[in-house]
Protein backbone atom coordinates (compact mmCIF):
# COMPACT_ATOMS: atom_id res chain seq x y z
CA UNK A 1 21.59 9.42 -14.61
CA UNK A 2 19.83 9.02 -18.29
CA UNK A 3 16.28 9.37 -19.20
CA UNK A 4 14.72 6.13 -17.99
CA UNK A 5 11.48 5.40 -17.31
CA UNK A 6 12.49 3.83 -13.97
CA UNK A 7 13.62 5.94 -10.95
CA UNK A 8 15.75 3.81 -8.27
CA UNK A 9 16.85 7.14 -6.15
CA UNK A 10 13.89 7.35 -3.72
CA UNK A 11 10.31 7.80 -4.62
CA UNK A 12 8.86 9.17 -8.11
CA UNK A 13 5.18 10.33 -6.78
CA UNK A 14 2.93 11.95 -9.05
CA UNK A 15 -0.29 13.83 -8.17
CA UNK A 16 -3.29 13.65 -10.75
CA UNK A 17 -5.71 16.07 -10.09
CA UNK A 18 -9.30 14.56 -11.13
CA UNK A 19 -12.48 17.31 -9.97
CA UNK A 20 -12.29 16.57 -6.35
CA UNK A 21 -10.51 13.55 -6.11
CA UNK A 22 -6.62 13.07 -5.64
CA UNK A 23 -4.98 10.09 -6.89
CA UNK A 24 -1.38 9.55 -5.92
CA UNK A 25 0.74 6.94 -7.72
CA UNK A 26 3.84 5.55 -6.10
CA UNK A 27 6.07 3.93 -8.41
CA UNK A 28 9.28 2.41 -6.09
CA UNK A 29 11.66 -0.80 -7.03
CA UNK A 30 13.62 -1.98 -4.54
CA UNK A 31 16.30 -4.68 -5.41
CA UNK A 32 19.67 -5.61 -2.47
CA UNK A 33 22.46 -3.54 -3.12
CA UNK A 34 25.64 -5.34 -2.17
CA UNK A 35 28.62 -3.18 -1.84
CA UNK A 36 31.93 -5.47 -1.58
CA UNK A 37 35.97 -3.82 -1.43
CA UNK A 38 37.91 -4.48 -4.12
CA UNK A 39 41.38 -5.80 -3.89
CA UNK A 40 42.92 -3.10 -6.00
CA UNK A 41 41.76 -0.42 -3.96
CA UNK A 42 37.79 1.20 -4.32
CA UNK A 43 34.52 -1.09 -4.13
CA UNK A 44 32.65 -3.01 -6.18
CA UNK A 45 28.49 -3.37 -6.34
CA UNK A 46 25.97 -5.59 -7.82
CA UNK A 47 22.19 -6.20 -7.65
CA UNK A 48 21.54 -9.69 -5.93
CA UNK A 49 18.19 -9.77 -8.18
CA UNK A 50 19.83 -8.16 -11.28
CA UNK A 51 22.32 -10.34 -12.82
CA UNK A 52 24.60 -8.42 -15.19
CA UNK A 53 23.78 -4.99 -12.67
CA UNK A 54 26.83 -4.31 -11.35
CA UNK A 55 29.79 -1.61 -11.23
CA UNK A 56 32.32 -0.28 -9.29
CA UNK A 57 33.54 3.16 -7.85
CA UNK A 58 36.66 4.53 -5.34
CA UNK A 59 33.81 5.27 -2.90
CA UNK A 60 30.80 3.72 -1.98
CA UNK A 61 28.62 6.40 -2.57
CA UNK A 62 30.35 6.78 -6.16
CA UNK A 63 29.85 3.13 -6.20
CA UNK A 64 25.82 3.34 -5.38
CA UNK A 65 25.63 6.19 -8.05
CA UNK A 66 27.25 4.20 -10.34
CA UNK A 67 24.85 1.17 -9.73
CA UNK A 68 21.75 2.99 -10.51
CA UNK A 69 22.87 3.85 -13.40
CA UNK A 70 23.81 0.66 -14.37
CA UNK A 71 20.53 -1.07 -13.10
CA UNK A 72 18.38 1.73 -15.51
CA UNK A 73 20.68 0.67 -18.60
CA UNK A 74 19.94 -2.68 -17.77
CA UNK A 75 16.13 -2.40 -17.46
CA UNK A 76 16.56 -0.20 -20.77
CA UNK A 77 18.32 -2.87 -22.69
CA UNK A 78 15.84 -5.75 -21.52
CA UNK A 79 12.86 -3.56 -22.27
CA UNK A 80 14.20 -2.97 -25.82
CA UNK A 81 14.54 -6.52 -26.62
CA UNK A 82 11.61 -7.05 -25.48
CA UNK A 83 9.87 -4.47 -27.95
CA UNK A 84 11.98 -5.97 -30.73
CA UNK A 85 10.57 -10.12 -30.11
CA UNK A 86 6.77 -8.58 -29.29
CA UNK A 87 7.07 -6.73 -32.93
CA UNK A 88 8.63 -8.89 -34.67
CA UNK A 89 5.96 -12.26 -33.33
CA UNK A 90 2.33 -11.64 -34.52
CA UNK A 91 1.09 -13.51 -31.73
CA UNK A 92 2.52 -12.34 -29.25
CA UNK A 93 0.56 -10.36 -26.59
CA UNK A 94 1.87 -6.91 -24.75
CA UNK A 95 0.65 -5.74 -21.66
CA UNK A 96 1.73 -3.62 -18.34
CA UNK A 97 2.18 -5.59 -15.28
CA UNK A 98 2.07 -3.55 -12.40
CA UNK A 99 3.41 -4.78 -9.40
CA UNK A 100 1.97 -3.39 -5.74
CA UNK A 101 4.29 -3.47 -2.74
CA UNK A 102 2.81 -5.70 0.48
């Protein structure tokens, strides 16, 4: 997969060592994964939350491989554009929004 600042495998945890307290950060998207057959032979996948996320692949796991790849482009591309409208309006504000699972 490319360098993106978003890792769909699994878990990205980081350890910061501060004196004699640990804090762990536990960054983790999850988004459905729908894996379909195709007619002409392999499968075909998609995010449900993702429009424009989706791929295909002869196998599924090809196919899920495939799809996180396609789902970091995405988030790449969208992030981007996002730069570009922030930079280019003067009053617009930027910020991180940080999203903690329930």
């Amino acid at each position: 997969m490319i360098g993106s600042p978003f890792s769909f495998s699994a878990k990205n945890d980081k350890i910061v060592k501060r004196d004699l307290l640990f804090e762990v950060i536990m960054n983790e998207l999850k988004f459905t994964a729908i894996y379909e057959k195709a007619e002409e032979g392999g499968y075909i996948g998609y995010v449900a939350e993702l429009p424009g996320a989706n791929t295909q692949g002869e196998t599924i796991e090809e196919t899920r491989e495939n799809l996180k790849e396609a789902v970091a482009l995405l988030l790449d591309c969208y992030r981007e554009e996002a730069e570009d409208r922030v930079s280019a309006n003067s009053g617009a504000r930027k910020e991180e929004l940080i999203l903690r699972a329930a």
